[in-house]
N, C-alpha and C. Protein backbone atom coordinates (compact mmCIF):
# COMPACT_ATOMS: atom_id res chain seq x y z
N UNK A 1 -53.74 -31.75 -18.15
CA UNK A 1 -54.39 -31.30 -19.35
C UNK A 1 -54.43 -29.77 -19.29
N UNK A 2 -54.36 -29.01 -20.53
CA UNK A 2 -54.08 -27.93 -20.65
C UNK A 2 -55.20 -27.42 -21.30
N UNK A 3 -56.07 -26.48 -20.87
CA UNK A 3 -57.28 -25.78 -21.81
C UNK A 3 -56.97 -24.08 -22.54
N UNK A 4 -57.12 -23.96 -23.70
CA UNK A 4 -56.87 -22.79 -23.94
C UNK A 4 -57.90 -22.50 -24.84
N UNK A 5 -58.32 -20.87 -24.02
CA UNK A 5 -59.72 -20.31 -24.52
C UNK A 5 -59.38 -19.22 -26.06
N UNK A 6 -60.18 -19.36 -27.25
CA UNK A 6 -59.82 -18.09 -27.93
C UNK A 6 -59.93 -17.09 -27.68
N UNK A 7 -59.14 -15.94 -27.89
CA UNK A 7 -59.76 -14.32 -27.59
C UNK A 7 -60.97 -14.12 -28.12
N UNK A 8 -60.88 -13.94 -29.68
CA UNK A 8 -61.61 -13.80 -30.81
C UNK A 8 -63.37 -14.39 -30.21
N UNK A 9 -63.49 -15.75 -29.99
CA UNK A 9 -64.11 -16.99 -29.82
C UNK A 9 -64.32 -17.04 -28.71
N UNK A 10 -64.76 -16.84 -27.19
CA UNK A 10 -64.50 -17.44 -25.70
C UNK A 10 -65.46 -18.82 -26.09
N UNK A 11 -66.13 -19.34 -26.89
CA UNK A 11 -66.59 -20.71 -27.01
C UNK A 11 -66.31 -21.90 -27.15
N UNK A 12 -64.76 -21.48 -28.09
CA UNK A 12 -64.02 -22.25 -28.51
C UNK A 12 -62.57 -22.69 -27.61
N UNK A 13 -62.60 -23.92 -27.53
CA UNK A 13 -61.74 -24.46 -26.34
C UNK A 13 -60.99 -25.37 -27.18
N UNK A 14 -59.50 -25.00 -26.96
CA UNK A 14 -58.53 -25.83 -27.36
C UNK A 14 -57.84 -26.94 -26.03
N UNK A 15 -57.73 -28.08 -26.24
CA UNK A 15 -57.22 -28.62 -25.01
C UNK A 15 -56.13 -29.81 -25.43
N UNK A 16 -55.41 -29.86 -24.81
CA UNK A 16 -53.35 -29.97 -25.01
C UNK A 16 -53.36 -31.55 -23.66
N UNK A 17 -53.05 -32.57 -24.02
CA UNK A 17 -52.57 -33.51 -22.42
C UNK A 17 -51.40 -33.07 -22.83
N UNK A 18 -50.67 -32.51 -21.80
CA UNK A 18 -49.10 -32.43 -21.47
C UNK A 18 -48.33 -33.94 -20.80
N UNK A 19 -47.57 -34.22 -21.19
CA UNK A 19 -46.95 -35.36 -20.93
C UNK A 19 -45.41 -34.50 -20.42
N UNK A 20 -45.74 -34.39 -18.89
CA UNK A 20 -44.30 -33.45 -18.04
C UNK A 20 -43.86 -34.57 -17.21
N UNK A 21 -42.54 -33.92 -16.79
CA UNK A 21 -42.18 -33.96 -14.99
C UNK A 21 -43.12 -33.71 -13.97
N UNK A 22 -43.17 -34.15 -12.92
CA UNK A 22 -44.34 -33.91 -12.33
C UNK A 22 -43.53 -32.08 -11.41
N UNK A 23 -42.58 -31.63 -11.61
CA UNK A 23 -42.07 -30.65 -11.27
C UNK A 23 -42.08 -29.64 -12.02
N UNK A 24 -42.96 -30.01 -13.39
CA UNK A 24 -43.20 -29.31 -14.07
C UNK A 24 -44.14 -27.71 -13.82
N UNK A 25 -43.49 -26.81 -14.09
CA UNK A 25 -44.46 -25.24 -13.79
C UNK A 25 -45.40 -25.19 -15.12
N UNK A 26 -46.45 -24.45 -14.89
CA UNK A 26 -47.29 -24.01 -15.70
C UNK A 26 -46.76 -23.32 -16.62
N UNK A 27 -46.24 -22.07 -16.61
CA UNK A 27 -45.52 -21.21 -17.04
C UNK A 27 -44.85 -21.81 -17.98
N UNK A 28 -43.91 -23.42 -17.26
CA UNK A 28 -42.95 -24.01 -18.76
C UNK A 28 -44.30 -24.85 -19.75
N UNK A 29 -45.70 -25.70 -18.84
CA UNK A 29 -45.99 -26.17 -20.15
C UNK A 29 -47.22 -25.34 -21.05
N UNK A 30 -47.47 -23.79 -20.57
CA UNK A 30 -47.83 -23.07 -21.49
C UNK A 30 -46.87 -22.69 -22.06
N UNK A 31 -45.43 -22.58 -22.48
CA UNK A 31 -44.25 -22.64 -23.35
C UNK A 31 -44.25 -23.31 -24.08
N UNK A 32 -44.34 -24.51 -23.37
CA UNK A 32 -44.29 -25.66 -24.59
C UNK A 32 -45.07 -25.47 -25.22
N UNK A 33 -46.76 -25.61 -25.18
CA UNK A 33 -48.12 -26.01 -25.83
C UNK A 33 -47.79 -24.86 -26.84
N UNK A 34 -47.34 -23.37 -26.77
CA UNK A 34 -47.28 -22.44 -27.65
C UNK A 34 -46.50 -22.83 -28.44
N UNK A 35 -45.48 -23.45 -28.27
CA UNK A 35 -44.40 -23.53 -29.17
C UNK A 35 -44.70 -24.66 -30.09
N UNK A 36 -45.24 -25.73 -29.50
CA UNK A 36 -46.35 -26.87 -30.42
C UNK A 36 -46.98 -25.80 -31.58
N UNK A 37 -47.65 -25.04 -31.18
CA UNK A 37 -48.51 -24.55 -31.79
C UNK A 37 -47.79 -24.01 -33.15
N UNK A 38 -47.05 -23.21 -32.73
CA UNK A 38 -45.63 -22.71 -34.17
C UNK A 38 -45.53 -23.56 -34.75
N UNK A 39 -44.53 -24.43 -34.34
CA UNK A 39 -44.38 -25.67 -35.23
C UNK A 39 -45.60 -26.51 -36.26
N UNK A 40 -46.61 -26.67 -35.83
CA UNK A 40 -48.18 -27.08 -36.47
C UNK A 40 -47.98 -26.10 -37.20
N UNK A 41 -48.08 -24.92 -37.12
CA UNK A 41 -48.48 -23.72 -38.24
C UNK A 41 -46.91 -24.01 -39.19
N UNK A 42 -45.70 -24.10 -38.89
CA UNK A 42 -44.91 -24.64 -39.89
C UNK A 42 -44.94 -25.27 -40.72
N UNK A 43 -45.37 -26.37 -40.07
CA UNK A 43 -45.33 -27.25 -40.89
C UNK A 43 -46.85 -27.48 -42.02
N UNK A 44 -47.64 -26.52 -41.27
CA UNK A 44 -48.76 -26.49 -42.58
C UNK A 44 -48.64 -25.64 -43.73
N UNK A 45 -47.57 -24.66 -43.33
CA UNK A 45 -47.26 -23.46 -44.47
C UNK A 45 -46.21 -24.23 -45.39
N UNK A 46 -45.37 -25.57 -44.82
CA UNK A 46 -44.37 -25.70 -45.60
C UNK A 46 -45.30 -26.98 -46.64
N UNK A 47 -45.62 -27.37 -46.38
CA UNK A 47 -47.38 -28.49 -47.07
C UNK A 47 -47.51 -27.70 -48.20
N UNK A 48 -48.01 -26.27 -47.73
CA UNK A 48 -48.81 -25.55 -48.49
C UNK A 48 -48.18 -25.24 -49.92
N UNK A 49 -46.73 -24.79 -49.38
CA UNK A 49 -45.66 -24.24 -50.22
C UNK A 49 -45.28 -25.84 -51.26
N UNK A 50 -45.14 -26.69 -50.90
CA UNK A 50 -44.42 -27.69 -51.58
C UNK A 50 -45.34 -28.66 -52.28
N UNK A 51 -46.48 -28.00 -52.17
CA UNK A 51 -47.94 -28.82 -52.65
C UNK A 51 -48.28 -30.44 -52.08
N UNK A 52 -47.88 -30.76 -51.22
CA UNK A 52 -48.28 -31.43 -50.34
C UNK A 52 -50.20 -31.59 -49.83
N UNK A 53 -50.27 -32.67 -50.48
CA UNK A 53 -51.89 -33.13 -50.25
C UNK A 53 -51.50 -33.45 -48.19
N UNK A 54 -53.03 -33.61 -48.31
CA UNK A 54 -52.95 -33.96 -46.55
C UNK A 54 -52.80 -35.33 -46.42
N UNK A 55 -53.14 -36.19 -47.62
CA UNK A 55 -53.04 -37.62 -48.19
C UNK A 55 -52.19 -38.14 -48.48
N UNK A 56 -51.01 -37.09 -48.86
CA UNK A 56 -49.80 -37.52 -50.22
C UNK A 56 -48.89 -38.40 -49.41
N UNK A 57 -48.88 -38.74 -48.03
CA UNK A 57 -47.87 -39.00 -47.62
C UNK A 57 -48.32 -40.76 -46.87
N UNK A 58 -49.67 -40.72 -47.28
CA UNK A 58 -50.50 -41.90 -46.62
C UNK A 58 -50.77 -42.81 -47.75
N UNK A 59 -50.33 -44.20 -47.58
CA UNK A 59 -50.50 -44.92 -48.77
C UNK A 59 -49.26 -46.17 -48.80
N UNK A 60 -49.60 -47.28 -49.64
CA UNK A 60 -48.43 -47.87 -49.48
C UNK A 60 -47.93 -47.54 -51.19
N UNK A 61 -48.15 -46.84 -52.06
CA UNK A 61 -47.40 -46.14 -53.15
C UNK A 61 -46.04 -45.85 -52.95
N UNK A 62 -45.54 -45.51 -51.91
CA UNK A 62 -44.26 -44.85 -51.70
C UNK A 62 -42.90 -45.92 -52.26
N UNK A 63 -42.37 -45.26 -51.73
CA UNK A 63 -40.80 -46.12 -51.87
C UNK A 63 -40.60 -47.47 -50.51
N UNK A 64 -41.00 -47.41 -49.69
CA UNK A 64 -41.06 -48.69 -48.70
C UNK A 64 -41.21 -50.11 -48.92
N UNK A 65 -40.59 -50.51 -48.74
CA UNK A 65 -40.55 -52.41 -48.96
C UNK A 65 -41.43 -52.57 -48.27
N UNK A 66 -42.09 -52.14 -47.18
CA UNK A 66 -43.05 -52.68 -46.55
C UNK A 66 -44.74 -52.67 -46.86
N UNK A 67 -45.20 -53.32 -47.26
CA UNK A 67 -46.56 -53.03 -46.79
C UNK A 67 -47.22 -52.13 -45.97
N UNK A 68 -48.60 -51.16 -46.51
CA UNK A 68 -49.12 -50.29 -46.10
C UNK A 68 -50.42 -50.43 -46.43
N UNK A 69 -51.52 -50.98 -46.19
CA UNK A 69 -51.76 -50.81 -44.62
C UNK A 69 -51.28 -52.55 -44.09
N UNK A 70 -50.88 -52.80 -43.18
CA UNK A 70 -50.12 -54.32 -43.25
C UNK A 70 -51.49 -55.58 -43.94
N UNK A 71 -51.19 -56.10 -44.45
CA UNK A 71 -52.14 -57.81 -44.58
C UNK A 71 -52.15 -58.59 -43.83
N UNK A 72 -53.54 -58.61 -43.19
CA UNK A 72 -53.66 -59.53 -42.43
C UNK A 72 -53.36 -60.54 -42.32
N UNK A 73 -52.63 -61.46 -41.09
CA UNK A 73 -52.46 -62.93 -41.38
C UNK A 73 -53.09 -63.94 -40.87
């Protein structure tokens, strides 16, 4: 598990389970967890841009043959 403190904030604690190699360095999974982090901020700016609800994508409305949320049997 990975903890990361804010600058801004020292109260506020962000914390990451890394799922590694067990040969894994610190160094690579504070790489990774940052680069998580980009991507999250991507993909909330591209939401933002394309008007994307936080909802719009939850539902069985869509195009799927399947059932959403399944019926119980």
């Amino acid at each position: 598990m990975l903890a990361h403190r804010s600058i801004t904030d020292p109260t506020k604690v962000a914390y990451y389970i890394a799922y590694a190699p067990a040969d894994a360095t610190l160094n690579e999974l504070i790489a990774v967890a940052g680069a998580r982090w980009a991507i999250e901020e991507c993909f909330q700016a591209a939401k933002g841009q394309c008007g994307t609800r936080s909802d719009a994508t939850r539902g069985g409305t869509g195009t799927s043959p399947w059932p959403w949320p399944p019926t119980p049997t």
